[in-house]
Protein backbone atom coordinates (compact mmCIF):
# COMPACT_ATOMS: atom_id res chain seq x y z
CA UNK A 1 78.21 -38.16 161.69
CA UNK A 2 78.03 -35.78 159.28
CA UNK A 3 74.77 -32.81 158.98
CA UNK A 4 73.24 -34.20 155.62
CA UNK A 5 73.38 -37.73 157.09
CA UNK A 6 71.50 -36.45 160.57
CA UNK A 7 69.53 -34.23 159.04
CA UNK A 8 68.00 -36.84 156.56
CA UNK A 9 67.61 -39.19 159.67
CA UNK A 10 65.73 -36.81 161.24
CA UNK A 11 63.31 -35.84 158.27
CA UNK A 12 63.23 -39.74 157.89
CA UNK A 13 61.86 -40.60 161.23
CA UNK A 14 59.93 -37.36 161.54
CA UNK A 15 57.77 -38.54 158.58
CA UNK A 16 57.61 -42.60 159.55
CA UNK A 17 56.07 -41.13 162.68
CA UNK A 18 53.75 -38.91 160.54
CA UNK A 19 52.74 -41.75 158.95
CA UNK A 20 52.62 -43.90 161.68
CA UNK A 21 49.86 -41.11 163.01
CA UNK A 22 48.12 -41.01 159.78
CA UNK A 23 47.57 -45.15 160.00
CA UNK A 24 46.57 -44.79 163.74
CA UNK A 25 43.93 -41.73 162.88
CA UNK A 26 42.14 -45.10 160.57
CA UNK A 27 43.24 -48.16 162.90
CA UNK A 28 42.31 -48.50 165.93
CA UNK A 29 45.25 -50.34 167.57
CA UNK A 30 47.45 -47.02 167.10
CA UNK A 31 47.36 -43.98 168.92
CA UNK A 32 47.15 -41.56 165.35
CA UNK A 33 47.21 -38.47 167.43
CA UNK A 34 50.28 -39.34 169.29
CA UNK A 35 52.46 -40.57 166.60
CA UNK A 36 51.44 -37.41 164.30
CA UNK A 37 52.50 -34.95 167.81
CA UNK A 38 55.96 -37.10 168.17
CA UNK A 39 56.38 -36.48 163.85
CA UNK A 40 55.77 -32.86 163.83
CA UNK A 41 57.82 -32.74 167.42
CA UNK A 42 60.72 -33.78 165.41
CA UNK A 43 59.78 -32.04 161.89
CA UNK A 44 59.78 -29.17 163.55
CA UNK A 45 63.35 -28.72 163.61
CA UNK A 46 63.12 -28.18 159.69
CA UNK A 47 59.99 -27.27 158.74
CA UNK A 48 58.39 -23.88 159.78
CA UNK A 49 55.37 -25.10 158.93
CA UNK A 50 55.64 -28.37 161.28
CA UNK A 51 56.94 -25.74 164.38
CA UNK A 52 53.59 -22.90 163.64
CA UNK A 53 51.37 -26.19 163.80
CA UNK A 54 52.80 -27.50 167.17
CA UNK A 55 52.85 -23.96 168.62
CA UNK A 56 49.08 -23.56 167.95
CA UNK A 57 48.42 -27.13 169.52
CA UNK A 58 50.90 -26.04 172.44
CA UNK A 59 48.40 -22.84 172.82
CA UNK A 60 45.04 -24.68 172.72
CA UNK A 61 46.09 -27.62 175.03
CA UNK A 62 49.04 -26.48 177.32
CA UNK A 63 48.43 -29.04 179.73
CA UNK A 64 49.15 -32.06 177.15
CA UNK A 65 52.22 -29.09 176.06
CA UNK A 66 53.68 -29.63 179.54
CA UNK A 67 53.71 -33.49 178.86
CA UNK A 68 55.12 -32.75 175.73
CA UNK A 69 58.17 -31.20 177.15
CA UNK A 70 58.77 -33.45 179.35
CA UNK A 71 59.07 -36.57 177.10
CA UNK A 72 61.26 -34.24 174.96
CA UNK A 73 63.38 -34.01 177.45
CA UNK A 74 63.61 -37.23 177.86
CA UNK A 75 63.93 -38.49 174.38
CA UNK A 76 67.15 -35.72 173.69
CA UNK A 77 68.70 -37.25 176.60
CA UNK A 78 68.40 -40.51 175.12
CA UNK A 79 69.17 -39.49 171.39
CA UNK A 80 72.51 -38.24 173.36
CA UNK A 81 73.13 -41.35 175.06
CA UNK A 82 72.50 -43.16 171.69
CA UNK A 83 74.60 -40.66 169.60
CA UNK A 84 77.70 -40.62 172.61
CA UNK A 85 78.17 -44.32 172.48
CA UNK A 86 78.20 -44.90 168.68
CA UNK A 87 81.04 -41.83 168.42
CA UNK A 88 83.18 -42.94 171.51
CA UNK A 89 86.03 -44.53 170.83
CA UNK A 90 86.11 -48.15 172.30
């Protein structure tokens, strides 16, 4: 896949998600605050802005920062998975 195509993926889903949080923040069937920490988790690998927010948040609340990591962790490993089987040739 080529960088422009990821990288507008990313910026695509990063913002859905802000958006997503945004919606939640007024509805109550969605968890705002989670959707707008998963959209600035992955808008931070492109906005500077998005990664000084998150480090802030990381700083007031490091247990919930902990948490953090570890679904990150978990979500690259499955972006990998995702990204592996849709390059491997069959």
């Amino acid at each position: 896949m080529q960088i422009k195509t990821k990288k507008v993926i990313v910026l695509f889903v990063g913002w859905c998600f802000i958006a997503l949080g945004v919606a939640g923040l007024l509805l109550p069937v969605l968890q705002g605050v989670l959707f707008l920490v998963i959209g600035l988790t992955i808008l931070s690998s492109e906005y500077a802005w998005a990664h000084h927010l998150l480090q802030k948040a990381r700083n007031r609340f490091p247990t919930v920062a902990s948490r953090c990591d570890e679904a990150s962790h978990k979500a690259h490993l499955w972006l990998q998975k995702i990204f592996r089987q849709h390059t491997s040739p069959h």
